[in-house]
N, C-alpha and C. Protein backbone atom coordinates (compact mmCIF):
# COMPACT_ATOMS: atom_id res chain seq x y z
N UNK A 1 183.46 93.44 167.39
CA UNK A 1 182.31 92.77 166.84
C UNK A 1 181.39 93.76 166.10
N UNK A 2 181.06 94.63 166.52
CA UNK A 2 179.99 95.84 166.10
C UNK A 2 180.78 96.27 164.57
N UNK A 3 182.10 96.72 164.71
CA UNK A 3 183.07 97.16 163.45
C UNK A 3 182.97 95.87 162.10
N UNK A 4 183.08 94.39 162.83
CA UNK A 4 182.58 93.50 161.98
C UNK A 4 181.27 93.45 161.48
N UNK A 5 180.17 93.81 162.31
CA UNK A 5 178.62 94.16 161.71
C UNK A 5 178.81 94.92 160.76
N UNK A 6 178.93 96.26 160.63
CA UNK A 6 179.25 97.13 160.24
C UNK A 6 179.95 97.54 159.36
N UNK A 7 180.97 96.71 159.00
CA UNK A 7 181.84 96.45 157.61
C UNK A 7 180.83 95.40 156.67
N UNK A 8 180.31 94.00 157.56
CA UNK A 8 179.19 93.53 156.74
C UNK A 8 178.12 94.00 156.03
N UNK A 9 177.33 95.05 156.73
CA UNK A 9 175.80 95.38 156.62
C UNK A 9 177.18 96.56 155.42
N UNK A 10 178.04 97.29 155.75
CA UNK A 10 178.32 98.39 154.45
C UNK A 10 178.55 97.50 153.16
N UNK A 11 179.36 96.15 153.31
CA UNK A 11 179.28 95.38 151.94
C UNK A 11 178.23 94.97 151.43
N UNK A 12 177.05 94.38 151.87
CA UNK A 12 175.51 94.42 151.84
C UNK A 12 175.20 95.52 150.83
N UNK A 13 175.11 96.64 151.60
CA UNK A 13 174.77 98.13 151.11
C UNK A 13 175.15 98.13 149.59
N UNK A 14 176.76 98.58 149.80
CA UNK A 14 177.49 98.39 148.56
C UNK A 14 177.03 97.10 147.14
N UNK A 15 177.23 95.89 147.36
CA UNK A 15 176.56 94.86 146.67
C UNK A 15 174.90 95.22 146.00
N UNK A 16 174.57 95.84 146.65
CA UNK A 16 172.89 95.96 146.24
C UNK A 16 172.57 97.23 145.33
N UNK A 17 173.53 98.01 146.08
CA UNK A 17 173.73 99.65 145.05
C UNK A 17 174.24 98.62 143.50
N UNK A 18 175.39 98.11 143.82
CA UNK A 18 175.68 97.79 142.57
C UNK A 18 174.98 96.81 141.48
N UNK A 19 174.41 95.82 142.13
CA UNK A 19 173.28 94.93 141.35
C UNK A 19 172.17 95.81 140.85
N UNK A 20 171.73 96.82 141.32
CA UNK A 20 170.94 97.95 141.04
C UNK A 20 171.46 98.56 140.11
N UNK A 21 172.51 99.42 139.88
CA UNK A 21 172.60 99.82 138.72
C UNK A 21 173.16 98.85 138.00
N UNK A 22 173.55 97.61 138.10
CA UNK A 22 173.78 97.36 136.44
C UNK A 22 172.36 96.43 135.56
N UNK A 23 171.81 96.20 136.53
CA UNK A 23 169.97 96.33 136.57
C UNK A 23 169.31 96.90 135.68
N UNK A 24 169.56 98.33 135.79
CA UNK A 24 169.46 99.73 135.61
C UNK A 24 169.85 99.90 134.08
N UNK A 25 171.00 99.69 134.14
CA UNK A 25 171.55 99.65 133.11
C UNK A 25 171.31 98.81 131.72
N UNK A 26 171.06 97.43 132.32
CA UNK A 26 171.22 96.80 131.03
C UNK A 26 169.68 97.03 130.82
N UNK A 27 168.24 97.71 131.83
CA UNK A 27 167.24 97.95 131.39
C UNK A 27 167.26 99.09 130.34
N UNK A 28 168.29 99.62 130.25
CA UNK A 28 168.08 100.90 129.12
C UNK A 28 168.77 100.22 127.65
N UNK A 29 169.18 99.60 128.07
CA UNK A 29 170.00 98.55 126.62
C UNK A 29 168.61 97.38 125.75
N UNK A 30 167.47 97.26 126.98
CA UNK A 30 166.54 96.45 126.32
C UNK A 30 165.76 97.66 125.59
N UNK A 31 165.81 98.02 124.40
CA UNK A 31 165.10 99.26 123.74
C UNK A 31 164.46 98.71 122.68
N UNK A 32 164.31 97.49 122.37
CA UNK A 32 163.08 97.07 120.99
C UNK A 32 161.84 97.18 121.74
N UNK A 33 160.86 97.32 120.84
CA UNK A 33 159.47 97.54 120.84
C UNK A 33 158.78 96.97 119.99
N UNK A 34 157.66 96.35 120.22
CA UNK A 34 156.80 95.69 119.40
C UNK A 34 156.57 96.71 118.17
N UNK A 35 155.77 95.56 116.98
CA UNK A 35 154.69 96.63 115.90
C UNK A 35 153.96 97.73 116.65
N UNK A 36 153.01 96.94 117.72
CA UNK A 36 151.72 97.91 118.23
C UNK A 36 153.10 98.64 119.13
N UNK A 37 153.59 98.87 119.83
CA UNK A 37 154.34 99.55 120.69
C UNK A 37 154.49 100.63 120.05
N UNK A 38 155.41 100.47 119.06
CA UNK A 38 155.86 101.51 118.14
C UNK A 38 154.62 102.01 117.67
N UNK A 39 153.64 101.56 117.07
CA UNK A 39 152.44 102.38 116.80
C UNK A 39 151.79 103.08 118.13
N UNK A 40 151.69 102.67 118.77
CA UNK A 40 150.94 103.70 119.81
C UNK A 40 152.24 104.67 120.00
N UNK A 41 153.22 104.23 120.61
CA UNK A 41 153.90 105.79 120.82
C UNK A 41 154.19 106.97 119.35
N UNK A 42 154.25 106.11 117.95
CA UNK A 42 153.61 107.71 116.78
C UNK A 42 152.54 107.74 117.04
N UNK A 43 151.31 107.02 117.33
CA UNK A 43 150.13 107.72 117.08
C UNK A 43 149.98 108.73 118.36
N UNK A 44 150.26 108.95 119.58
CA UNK A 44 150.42 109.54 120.90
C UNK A 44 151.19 111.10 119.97
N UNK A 45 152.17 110.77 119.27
CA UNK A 45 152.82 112.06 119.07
C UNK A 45 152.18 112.44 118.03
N UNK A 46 151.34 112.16 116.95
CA UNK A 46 150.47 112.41 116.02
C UNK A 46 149.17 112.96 116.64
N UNK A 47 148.93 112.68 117.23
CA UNK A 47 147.58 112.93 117.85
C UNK A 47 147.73 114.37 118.62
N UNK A 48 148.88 114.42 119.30
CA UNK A 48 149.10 115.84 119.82
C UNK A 48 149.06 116.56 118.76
N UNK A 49 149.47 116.40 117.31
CA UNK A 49 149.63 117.63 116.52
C UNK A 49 148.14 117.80 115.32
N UNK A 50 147.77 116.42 115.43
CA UNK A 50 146.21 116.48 115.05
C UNK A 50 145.32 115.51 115.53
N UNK A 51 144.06 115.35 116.15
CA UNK A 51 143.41 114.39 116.71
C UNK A 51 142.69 113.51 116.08
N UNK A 52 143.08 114.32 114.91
CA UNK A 52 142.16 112.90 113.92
C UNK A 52 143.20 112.21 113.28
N UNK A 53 144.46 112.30 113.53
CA UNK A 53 145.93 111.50 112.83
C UNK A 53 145.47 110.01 112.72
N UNK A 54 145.82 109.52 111.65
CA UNK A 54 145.31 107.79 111.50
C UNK A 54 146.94 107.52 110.42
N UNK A 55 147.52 106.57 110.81
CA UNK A 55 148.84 105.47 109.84
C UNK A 55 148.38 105.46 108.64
N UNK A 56 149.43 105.78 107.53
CA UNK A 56 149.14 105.32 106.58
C UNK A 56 150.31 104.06 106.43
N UNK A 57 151.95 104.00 107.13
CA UNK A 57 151.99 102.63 106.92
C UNK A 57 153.33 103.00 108.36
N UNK A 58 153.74 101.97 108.18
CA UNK A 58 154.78 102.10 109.39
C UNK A 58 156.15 100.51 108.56
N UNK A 59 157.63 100.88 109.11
CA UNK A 59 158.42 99.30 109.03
C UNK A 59 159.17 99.71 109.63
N UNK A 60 160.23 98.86 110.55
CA UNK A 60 161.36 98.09 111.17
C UNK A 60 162.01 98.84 110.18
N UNK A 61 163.35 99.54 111.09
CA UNK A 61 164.41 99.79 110.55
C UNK A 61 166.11 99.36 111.13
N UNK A 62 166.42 98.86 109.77
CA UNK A 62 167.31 98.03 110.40
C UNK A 62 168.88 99.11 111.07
N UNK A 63 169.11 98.47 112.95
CA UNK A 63 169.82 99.61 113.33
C UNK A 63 171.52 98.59 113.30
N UNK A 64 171.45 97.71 112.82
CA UNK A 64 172.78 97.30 112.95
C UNK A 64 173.04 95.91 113.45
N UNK A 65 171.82 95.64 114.27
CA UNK A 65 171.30 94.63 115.47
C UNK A 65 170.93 93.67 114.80
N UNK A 66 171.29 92.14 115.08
CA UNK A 66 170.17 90.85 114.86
C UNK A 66 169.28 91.17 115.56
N UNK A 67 168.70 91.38 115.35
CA UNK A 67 167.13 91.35 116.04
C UNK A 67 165.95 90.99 115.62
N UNK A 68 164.49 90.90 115.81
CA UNK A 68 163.31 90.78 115.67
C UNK A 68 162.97 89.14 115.88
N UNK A 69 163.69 88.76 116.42
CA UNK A 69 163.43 87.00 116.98
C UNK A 69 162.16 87.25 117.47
N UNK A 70 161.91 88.22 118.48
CA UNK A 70 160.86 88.20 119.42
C UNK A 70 159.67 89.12 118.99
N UNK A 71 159.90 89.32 117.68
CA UNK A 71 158.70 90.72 117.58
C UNK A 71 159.03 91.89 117.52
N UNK A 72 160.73 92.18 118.44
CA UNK A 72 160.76 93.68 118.34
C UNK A 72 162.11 93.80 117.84
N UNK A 73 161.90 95.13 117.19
CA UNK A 73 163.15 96.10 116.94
C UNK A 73 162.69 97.26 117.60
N UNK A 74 164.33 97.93 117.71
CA UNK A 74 164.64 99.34 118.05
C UNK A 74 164.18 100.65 117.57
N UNK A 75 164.47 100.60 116.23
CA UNK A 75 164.22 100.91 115.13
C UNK A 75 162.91 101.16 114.17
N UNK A 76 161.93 102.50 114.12
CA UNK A 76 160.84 101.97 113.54
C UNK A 76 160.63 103.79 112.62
N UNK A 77 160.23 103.50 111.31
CA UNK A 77 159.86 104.80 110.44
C UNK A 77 158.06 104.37 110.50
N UNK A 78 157.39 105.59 110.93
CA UNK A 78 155.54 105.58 110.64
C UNK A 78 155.52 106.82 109.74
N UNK A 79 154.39 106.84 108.93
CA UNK A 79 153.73 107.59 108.57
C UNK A 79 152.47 108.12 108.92
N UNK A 80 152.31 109.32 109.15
CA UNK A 80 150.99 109.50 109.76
C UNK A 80 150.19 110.55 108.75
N UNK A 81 148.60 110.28 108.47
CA UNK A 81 148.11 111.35 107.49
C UNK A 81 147.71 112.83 109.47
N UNK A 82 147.89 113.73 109.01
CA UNK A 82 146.82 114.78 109.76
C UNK A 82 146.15 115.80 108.94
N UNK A 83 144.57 114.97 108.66
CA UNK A 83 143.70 115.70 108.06
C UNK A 83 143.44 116.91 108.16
N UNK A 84 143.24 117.21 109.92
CA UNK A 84 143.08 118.37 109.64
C UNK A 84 144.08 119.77 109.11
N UNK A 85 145.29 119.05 109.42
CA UNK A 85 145.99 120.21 108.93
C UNK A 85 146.56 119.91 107.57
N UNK A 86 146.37 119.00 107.08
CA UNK A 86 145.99 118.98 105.28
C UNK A 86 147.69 118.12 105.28
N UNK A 87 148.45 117.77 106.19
CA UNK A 87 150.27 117.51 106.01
C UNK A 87 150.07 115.76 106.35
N UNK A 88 151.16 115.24 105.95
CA UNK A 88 151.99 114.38 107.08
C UNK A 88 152.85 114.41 107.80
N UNK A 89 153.10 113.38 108.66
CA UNK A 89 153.96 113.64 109.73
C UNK A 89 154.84 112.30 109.67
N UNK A 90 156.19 112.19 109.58
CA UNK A 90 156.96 111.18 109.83
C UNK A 90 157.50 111.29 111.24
N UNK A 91 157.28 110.02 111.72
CA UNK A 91 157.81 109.87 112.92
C UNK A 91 159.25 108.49 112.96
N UNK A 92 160.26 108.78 113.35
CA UNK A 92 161.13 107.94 113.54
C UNK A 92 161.65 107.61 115.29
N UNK A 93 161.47 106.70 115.12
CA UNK A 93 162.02 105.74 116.43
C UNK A 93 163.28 105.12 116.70
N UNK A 94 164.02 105.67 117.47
CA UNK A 94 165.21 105.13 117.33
C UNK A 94 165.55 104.43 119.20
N UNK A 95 166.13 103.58 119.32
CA UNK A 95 166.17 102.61 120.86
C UNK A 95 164.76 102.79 121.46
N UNK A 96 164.07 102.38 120.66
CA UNK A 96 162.70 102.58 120.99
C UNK A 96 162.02 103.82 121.94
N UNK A 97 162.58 104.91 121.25
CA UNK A 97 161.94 106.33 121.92
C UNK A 97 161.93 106.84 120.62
N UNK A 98 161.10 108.05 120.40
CA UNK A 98 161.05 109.28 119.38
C UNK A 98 162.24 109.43 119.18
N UNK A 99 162.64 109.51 117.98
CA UNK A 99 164.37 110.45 118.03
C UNK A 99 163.75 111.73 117.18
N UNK A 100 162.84 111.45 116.29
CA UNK A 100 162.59 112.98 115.35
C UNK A 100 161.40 112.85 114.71
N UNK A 101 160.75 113.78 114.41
CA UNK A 101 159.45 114.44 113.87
C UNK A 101 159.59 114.93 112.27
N UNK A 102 158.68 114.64 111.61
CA UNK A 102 159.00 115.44 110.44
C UNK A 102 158.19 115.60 109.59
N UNK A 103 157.18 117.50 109.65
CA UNK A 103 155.44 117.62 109.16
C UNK A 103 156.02 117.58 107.62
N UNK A 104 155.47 117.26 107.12
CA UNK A 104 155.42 116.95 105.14
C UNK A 104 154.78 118.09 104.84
N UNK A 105 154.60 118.39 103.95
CA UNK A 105 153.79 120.03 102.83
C UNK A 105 152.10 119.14 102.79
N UNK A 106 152.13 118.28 101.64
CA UNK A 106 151.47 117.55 101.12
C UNK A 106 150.74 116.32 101.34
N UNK A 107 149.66 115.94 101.79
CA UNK A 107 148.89 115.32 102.36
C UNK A 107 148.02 114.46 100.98
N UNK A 108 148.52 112.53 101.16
CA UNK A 108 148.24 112.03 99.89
C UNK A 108 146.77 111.45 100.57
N UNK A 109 145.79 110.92 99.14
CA UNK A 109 144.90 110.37 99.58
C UNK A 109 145.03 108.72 99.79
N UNK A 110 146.19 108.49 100.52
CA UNK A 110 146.76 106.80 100.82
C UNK A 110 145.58 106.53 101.56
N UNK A 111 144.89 105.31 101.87
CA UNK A 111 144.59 104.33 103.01
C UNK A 111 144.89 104.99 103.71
N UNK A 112 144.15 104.55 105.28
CA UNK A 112 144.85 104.90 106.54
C UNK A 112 143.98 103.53 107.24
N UNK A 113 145.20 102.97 108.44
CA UNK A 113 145.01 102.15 109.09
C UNK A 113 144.56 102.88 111.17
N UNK A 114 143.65 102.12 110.56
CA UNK A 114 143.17 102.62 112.12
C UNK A 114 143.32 101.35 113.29
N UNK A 115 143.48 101.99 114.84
CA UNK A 115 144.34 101.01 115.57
C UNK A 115 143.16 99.79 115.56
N UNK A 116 142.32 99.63 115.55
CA UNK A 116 141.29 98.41 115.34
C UNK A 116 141.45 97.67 114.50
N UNK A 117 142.26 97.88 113.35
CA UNK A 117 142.04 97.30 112.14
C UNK A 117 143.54 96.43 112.55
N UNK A 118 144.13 96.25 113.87
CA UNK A 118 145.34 95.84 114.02
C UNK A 118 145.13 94.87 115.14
N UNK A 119 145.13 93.56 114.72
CA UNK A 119 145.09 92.31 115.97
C UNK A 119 146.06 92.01 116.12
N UNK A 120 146.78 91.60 115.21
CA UNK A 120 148.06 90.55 115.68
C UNK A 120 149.23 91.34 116.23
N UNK A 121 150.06 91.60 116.87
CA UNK A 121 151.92 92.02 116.89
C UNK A 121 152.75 91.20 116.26
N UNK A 122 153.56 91.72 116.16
CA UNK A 122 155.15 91.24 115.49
C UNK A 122 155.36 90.27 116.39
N UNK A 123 155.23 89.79 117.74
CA UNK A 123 155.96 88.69 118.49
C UNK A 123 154.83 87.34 117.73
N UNK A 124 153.72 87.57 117.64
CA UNK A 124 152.90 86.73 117.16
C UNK A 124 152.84 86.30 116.07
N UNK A 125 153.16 87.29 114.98
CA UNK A 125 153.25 87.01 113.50
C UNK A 125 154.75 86.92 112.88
N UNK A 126 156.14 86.89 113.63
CA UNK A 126 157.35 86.52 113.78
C UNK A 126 156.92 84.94 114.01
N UNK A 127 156.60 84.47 114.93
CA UNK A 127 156.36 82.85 115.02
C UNK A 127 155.76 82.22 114.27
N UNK A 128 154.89 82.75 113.53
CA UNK A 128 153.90 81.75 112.58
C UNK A 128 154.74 82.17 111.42
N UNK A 129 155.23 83.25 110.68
CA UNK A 129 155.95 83.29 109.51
C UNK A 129 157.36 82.13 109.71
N UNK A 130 158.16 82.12 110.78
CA UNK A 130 158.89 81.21 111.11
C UNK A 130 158.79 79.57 111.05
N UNK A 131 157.30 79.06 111.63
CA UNK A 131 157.19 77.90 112.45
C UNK A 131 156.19 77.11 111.46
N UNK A 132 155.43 78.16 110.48
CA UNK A 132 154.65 78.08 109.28
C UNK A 132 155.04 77.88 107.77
N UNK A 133 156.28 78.91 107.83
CA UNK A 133 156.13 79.18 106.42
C UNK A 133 157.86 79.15 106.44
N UNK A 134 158.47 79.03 107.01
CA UNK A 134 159.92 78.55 107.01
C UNK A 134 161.02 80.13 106.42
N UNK A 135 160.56 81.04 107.40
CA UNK A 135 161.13 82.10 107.33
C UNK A 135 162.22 82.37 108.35
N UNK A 136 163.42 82.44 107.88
CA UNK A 136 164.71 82.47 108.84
C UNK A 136 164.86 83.73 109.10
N UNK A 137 165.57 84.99 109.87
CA UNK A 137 166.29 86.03 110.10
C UNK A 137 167.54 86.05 109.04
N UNK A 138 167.24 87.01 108.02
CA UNK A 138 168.09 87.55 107.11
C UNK A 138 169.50 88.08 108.05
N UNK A 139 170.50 88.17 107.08
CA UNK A 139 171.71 88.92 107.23
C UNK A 139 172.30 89.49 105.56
N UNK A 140 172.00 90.08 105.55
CA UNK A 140 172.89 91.00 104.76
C UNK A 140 173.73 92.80 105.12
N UNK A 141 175.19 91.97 104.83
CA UNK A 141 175.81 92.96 105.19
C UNK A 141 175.55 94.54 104.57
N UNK A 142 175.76 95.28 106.22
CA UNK A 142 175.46 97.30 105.94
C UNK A 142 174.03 97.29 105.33
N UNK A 143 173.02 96.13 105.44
CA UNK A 143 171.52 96.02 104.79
C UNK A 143 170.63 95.90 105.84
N UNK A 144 170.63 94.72 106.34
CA UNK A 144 169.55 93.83 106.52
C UNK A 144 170.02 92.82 108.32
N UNK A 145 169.43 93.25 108.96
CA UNK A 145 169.86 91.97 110.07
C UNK A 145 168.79 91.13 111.12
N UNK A 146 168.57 90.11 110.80
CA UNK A 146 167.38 89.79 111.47
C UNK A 146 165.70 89.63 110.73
N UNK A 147 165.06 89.73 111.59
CA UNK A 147 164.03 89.88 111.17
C UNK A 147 163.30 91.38 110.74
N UNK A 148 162.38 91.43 110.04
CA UNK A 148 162.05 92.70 109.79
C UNK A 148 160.16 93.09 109.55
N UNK A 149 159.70 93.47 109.86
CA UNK A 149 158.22 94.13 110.08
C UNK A 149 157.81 95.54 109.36
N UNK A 150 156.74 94.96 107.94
CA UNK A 150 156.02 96.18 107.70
C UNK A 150 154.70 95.93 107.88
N UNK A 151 153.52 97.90 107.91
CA UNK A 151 152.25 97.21 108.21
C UNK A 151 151.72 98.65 107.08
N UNK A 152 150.44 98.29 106.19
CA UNK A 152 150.68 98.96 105.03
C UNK A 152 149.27 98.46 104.33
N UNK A 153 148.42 99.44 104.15
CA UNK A 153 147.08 99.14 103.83
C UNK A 153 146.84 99.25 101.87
N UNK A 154 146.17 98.60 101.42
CA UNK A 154 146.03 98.23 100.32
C UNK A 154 144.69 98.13 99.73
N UNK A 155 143.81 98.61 98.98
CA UNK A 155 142.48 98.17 98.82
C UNK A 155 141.72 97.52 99.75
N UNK A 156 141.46 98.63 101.20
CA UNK A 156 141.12 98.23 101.88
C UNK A 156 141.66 96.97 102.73
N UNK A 157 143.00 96.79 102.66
CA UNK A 157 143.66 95.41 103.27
C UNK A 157 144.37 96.12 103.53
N UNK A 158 144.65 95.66 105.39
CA UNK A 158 145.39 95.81 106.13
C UNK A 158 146.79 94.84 105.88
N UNK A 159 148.15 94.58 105.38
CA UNK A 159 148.65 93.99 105.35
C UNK A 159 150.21 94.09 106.32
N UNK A 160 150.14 93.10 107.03
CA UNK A 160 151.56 92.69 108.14
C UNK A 160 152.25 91.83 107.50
N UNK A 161 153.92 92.44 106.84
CA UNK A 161 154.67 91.72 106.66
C UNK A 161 155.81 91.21 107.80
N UNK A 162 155.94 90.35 107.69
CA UNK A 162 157.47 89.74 108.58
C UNK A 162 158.24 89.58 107.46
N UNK A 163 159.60 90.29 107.32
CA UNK A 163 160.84 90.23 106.06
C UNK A 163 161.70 89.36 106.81
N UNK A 164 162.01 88.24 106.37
CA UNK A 164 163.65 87.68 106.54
C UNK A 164 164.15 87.18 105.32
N UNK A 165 164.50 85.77 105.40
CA UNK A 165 165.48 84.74 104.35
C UNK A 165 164.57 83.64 103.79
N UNK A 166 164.48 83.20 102.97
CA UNK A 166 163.87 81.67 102.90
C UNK A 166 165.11 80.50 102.88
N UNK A 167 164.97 79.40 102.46
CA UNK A 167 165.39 78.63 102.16
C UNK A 167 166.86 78.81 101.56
N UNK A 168 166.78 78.91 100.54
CA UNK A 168 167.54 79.83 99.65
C UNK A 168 168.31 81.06 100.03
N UNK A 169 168.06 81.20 101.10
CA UNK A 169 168.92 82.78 101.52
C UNK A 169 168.09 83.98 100.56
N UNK A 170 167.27 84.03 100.07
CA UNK A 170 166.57 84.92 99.52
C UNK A 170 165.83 85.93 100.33
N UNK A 171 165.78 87.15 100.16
CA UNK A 171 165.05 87.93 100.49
C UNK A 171 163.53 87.78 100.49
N UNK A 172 162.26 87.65 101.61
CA UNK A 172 160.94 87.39 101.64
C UNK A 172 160.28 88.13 102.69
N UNK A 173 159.45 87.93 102.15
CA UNK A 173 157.48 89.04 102.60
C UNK A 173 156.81 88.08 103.38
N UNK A 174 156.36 87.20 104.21
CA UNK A 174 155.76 86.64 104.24
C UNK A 174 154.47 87.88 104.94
N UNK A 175 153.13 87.70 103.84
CA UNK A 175 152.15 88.47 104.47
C UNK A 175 150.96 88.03 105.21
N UNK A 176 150.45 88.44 106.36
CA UNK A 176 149.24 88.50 107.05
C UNK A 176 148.06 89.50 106.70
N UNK A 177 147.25 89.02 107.46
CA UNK A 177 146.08 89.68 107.68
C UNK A 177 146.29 90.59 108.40
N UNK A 178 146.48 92.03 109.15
CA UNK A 178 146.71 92.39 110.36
C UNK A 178 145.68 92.17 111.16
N UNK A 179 144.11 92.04 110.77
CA UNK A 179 142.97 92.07 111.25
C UNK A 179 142.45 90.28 112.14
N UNK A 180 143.24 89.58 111.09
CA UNK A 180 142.58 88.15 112.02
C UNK A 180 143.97 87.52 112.01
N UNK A 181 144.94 87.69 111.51
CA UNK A 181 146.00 86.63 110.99
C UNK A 181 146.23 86.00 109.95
N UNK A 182 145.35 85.72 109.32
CA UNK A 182 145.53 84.78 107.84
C UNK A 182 146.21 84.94 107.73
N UNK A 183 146.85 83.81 106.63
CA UNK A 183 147.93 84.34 105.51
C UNK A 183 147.50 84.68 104.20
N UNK A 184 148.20 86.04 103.98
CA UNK A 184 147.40 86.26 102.47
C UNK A 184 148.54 85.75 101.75
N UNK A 185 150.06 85.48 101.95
CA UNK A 185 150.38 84.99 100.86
C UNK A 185 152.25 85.55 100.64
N UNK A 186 153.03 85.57 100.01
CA UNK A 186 154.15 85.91 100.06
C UNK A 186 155.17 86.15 98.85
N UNK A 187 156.04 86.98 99.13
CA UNK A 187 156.86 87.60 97.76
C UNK A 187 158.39 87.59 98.43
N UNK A 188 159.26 86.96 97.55
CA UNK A 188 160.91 86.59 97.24
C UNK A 188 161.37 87.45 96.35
N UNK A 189 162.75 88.11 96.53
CA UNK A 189 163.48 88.83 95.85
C UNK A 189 164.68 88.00 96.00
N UNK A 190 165.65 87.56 94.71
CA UNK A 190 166.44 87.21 94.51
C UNK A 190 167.40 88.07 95.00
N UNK A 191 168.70 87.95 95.94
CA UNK A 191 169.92 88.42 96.57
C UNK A 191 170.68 88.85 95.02
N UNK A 192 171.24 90.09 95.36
CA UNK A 192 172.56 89.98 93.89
C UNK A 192 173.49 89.98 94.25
């Protein structure tokens, strides 16, 4: 009887180790990250190399994946100005961690978006470009998969795009406000 406990409580054991790591596992496989996600972790690594670092734009890069249903990709290129040391800094994101750093010579006088000037996320402004404005998840092959997110200041305008398909299978912008949501409005590129 005890040898029967005992073979039980070790299959127990065993069963739970294993639900645990594949747990484990498929938690390292969930690697998209929101807009703001991805912006706070460049601005965190920007900020170490200057404290006054502020975005000049950041987008979704496409890693192969349908993705951005929910707001996130894996995948993200920022730009960062650091005034004080006169450079920029590219930061790339790859399974949603840092993969590489990269200080620029030359420091432009672009806009810079500061994290206040940023309300909405990609999970929020993915649904209203969708449910609003009749924006599908693109596919174009070795291009394009899913949905796609840029954020990119303009005469003082903060602007959040969501990229997919329209109607038409066409390539589209649909743009926001980043600051309240609006819609400011939207741009189509014909497929060739």
């Amino acid at each position: 009887m005890n040898f029967k406990k005992l073979l039980f409580l070790t299959s127990i054991i065993f069963a739970l180790i294993i639900t645990i790591f594949i747990q484990l596992n498929n938690k390292s496989d969930n690697t998209n990250i929101s807009l703001i996600e991805a912006y706070e972790l460049g601005l965190t690594i920007a900020q170490k190399r200057d404290s006054t670092a502020d975005l000049i734009f950041m987008n979704s890069v496409d890693d192969g994946k349908n993705s951005g249903f929910d707001g996130k990709r894996g995948s993200w290129n920022l730009m960062f100005a650091l005034p004080e040391k006169e450079k920029r800094l590219l930061v790339v994101i790859e399974s949603g961690k840092i993969k590489t750093t990269r200080t620029l010579d030359e420091i432009t006088k672009e806009e810079v978006i500061k994290r206040n000037e940023i309300s909405i996320n990609s999970n929020k402004a993915v649904m209203n470009a969708s449910k609003n404005y009749g924006l599908k998840p693109g596919y174009i092959k070795n291009f394009f998969n899913g949905y796609h997110f840029k954020l990119e200041k303009e005469d003082n305008k903060v602007f959040f795009a969501v990229v997919g398909v329209n109607k038409e299978n066409n390539l589209t912008d649909i743009y926001f406000n980043a600051r309240n949501g609006e819609f400011f409005g939207g741009s189509t590129r014909q497929r060739r």
